[in-house]
Protein backbone atom coordinates (compact mmCIF):
# COMPACT_ATOMS: atom_id res chain seq x y z
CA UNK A 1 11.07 -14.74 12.60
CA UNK A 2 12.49 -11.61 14.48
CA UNK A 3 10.86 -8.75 16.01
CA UNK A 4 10.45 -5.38 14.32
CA UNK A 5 7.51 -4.32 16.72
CA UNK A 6 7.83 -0.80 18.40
CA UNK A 7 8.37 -0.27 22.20
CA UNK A 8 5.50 1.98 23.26
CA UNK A 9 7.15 4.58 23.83
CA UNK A 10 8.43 4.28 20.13
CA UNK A 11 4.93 3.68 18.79
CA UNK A 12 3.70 6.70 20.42
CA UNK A 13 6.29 8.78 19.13
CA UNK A 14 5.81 7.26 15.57
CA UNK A 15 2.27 7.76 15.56
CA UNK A 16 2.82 11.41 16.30
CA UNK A 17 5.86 11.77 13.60
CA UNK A 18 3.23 10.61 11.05
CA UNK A 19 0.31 12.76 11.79
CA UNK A 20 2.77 15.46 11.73
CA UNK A 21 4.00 14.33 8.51
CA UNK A 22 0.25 14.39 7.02
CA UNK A 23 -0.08 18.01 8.03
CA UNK A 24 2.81 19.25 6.74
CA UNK A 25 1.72 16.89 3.40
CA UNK A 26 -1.77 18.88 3.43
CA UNK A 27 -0.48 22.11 4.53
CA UNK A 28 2.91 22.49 1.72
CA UNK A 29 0.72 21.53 -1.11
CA UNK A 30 -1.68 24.61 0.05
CA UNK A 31 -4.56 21.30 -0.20
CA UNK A 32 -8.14 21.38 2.04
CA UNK A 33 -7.70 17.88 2.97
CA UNK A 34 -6.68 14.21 1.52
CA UNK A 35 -8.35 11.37 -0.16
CA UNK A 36 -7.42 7.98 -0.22
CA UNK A 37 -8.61 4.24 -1.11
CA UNK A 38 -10.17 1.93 1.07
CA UNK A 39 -9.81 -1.58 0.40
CA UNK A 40 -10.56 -2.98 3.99
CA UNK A 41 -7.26 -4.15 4.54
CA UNK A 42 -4.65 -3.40 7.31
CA UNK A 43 -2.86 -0.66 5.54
CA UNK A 44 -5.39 1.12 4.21
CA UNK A 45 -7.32 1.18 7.53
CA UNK A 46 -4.08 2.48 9.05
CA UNK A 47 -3.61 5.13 7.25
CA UNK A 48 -7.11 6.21 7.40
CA UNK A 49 -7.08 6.15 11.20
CA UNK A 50 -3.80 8.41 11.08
CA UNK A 51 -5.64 10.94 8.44
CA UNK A 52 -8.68 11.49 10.49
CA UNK A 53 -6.20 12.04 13.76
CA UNK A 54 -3.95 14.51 11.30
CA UNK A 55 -6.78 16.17 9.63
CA UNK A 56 -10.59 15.77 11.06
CA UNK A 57 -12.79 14.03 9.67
CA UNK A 58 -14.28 16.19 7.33
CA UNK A 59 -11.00 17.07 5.44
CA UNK A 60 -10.58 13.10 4.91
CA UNK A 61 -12.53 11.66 2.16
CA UNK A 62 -12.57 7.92 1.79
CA UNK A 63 -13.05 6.26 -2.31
CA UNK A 64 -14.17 1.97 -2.31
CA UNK A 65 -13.50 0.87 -5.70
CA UNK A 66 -14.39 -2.23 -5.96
CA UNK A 67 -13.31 -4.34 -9.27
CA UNK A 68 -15.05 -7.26 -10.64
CA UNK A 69 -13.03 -9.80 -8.67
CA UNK A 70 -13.12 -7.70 -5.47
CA UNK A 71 -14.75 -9.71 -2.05
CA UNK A 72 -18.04 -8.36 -0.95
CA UNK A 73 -16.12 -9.30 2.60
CA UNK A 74 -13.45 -6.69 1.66
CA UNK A 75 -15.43 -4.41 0.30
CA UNK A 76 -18.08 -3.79 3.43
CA UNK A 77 -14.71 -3.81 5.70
CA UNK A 78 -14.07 -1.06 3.55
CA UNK A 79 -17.45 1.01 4.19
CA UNK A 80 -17.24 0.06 7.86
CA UNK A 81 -13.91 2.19 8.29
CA UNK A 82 -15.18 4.63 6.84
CA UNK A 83 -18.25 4.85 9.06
CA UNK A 84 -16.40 4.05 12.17
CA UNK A 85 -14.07 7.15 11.35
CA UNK A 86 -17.28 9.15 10.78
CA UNK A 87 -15.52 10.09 7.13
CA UNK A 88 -17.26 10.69 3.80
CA UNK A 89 -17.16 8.05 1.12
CA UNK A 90 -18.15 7.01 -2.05
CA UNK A 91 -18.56 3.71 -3.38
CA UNK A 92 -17.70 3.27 -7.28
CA UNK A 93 -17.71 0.29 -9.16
CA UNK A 94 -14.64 0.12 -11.39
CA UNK A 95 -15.18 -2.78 -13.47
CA UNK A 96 -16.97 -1.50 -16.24
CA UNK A 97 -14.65 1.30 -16.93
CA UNK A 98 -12.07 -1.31 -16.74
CA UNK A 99 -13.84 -3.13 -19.12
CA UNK A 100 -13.86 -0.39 -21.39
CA UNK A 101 -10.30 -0.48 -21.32
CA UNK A 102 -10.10 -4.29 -21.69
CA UNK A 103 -12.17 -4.36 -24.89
CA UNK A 104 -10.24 -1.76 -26.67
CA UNK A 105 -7.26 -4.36 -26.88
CA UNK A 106 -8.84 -7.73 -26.56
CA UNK A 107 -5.73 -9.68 -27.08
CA UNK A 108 -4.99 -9.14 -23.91
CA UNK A 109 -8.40 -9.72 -22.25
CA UNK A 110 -6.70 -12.98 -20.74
CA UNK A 111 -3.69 -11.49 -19.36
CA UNK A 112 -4.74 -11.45 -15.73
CA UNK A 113 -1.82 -9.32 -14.81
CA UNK A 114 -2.44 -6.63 -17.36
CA UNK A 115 -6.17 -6.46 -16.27
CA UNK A 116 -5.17 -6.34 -12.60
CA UNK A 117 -2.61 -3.76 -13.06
CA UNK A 118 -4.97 -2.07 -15.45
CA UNK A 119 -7.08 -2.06 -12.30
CA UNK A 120 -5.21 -0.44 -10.33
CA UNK A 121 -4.28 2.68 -12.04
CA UNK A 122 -7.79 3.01 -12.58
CA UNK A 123 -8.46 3.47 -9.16
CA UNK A 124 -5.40 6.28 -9.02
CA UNK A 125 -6.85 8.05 -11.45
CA UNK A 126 -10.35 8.30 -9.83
CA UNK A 127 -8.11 9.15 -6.35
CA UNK A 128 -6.70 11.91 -8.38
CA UNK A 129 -9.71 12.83 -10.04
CA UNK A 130 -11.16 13.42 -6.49
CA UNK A 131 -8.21 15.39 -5.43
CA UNK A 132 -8.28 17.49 -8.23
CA UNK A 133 -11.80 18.79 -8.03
CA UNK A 134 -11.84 18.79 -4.12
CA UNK A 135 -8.35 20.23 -3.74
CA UNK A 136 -6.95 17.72 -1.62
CA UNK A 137 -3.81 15.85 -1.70
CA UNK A 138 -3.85 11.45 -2.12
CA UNK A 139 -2.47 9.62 0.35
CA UNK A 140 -0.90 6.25 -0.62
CA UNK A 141 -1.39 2.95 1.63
CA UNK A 142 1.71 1.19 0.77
CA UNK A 143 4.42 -0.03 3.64
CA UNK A 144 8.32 -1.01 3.46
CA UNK A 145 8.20 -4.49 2.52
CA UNK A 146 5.44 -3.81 -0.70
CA UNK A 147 8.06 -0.75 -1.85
CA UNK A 148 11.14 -2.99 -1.34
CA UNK A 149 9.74 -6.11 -3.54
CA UNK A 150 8.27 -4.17 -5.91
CA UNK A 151 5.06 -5.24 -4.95
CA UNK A 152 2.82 -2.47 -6.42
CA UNK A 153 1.68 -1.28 -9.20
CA UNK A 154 3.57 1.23 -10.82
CA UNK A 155 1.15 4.31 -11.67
CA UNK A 156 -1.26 2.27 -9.75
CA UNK A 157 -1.62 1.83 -6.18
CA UNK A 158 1.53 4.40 -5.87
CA UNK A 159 0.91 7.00 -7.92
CA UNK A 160 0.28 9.56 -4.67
CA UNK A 161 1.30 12.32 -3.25
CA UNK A 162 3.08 10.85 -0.09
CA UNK A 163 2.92 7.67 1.82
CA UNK A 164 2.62 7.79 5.32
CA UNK A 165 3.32 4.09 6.35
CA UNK A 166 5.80 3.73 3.66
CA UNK A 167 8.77 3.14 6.27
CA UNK A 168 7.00 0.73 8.47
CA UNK A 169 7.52 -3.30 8.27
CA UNK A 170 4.21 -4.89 7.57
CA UNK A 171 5.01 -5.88 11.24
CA UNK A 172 4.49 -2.42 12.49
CA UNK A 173 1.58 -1.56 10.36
CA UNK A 174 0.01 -4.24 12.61
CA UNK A 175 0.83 -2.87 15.77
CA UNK A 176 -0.08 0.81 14.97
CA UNK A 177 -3.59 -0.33 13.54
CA UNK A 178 -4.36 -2.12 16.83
CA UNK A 179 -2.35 1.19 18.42
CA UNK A 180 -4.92 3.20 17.34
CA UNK A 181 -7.81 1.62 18.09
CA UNK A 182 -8.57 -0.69 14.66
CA UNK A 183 -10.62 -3.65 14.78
CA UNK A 184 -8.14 -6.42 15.19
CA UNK A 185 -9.75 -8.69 12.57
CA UNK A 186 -8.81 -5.53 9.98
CA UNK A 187 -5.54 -5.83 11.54
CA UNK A 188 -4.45 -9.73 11.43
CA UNK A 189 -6.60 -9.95 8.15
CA UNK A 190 -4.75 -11.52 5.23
CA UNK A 191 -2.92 -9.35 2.47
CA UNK A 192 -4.47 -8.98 -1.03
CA UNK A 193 -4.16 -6.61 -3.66
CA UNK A 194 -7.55 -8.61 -5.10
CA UNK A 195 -5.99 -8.12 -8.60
CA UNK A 196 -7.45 -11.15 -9.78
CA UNK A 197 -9.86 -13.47 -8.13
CA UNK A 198 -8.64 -16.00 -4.87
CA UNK A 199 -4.97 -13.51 -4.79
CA UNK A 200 -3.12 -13.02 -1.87
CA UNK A 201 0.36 -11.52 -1.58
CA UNK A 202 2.26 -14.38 0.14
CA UNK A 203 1.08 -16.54 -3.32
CA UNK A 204 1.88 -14.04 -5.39
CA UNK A 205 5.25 -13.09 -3.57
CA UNK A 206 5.99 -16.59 -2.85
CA UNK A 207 7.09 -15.41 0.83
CA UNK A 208 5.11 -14.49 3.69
CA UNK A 209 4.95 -10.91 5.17
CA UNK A 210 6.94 -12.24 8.26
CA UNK A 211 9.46 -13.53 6.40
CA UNK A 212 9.58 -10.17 3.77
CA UNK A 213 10.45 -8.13 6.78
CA UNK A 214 12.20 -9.98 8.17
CA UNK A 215 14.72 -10.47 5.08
CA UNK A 216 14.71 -7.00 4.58
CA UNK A 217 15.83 -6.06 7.79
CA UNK A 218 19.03 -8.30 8.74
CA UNK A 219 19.94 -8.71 4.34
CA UNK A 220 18.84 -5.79 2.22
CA UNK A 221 19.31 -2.76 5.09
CA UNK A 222 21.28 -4.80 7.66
CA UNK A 223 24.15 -5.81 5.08
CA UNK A 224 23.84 -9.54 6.72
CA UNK A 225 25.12 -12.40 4.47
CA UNK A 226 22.39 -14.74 2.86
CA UNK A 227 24.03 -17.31 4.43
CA UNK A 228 23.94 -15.51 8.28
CA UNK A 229 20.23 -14.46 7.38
CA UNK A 230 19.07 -17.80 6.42
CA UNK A 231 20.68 -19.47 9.13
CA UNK A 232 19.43 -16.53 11.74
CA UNK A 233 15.60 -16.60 10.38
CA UNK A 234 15.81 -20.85 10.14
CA UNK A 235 14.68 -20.48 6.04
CA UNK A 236 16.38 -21.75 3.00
CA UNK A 237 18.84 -19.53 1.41
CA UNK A 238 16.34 -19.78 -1.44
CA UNK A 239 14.25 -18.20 0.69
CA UNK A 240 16.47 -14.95 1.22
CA UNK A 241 17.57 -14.82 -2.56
CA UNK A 242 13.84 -15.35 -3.66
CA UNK A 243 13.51 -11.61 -1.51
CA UNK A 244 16.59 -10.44 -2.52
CA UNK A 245 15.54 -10.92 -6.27
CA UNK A 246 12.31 -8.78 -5.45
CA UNK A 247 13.99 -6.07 -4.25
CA UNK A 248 16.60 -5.85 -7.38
CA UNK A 249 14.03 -6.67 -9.91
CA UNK A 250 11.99 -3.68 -8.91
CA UNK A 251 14.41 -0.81 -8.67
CA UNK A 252 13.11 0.24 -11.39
CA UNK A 253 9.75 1.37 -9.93
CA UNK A 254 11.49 3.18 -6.66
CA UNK A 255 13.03 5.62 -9.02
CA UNK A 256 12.20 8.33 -11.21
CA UNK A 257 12.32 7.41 -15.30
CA UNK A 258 15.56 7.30 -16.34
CA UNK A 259 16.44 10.12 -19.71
CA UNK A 260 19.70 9.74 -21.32
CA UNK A 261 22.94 11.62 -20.06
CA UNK A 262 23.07 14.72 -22.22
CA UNK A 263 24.72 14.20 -25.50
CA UNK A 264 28.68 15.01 -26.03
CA UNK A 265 27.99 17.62 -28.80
């Protein structure tokens, strides 16, 4: 695969251009501080690192929501960011609310994807129901390559207020969690979105991060051919189109919802 990584001189500088952005996030909405979800992955720990170096840590406040199919490995991660930032947090268990949910249409009870994505905006709503009481503003977790597939939920996991990492490869996110001091286990640990039990999101994608990033970079922004990308990255063209697909699939979820053109009256 090719390498996105950052010079250090460039990681420095984008480490400062996002703690800047964060206080200009905080400060333009008139907020006391953010909130955002820990899930004990890389991206989430990112982002918290860069909120506590933005804001303090007493303007950052830190929500684990743990679902029914969340790890207890994840979850403690989770709490130990948290503590290591010296942040306030609350643990609350979502699976009963999404049960709650679940039983009001049981037809679907067996839909896993409808439950996970149910899931999801759950936790957004408790985010905003945090930020709403506390004044602050909800920072989203979410890099390039998840906004680019489509891999999110909509009104989910990306219904926030800004995301900080959201033009970094998954790549980068790497480097700037280990940058800034994260545990590297946090930041080599596996992607999930733990919508359902044993996920990940090269099964789910079908493609690894590496790979993701990589296709975006030389196909989707760099205007390369599939042909010259597949050949370049030593992948099927499948490969490349199976990305490419992603990315066109999910436009829909990049953009605001669409309203008719006025009417010729």
């Amino acid at each position: 695969m090719i390498d996105l990584r950052f010079g250090d001189e460039e990681l420095t500088a984008q480490r400062d251009h996002i703690v800047s952005f964060i206080q200009g996030v905080v400060e333009d909405a008139g907020a006391d501080g953010a909130v955002l979800g820990l899930s004990g992955g890389v991206d989430s720990t990112t982002t918290a690192y860069l909120a506590v170096e933005a804001l303090g840590q007493e303007d950052v406040y830190g929500l684990v929501l743990p679902s029914r199919v969340s790890s207890e490995a994840n979850m403690s991660d989770a709490e130990r960011v948290a503590a290591d930032l010296g942040i306030d947090y609350d643990v609350i268990e979502i699976g009963g609310i999404v049960d709650e949910i679940v039983d009001s249409i049981p037809a679907a009870a067996e839909d896993t994807v409808a439950v996970g994505n149910t899931a999801a905006r759950v936790r957004g709503v408790l985010n905003y129901y945090v930020a709403n009481e506390e004044n602050r503003v909800v920072l989203g977790t979410g890099n390039k390559a998840e906004a680019l597939t489509g891999y999110f939920t909509k009104y989910g996991d990306q219904a926030v207020d800004c995301n900080p990492i959201g033009n970094l490869y998954k790549q980068q996110v790497r480097q700037l969690a280990r940058h800034l001091g994260a545990p590297e286990e946090l930041a080599e640990k596996p992607a999930t979105a733990e919508l359902w039990a044993d996920q990940t999101d090269a099964d789910e994608m079908g493609v690894g991060y590496d790979v993701v990033d990589a296709v975006i970079a030389l196909h989707i922004e760099g205007g390369a051919s599939t042909v010259a990308t597949a050949r370049e990255l030593g992948v099927e063209e499948g490969v490349v189109e199976t990305v490419r697909e992603l990315y066109e699939n999910s436009a829909h979820k990049r953009s605001m919802p669409p309203a008719p053109e006025p009417a010729d009256l």
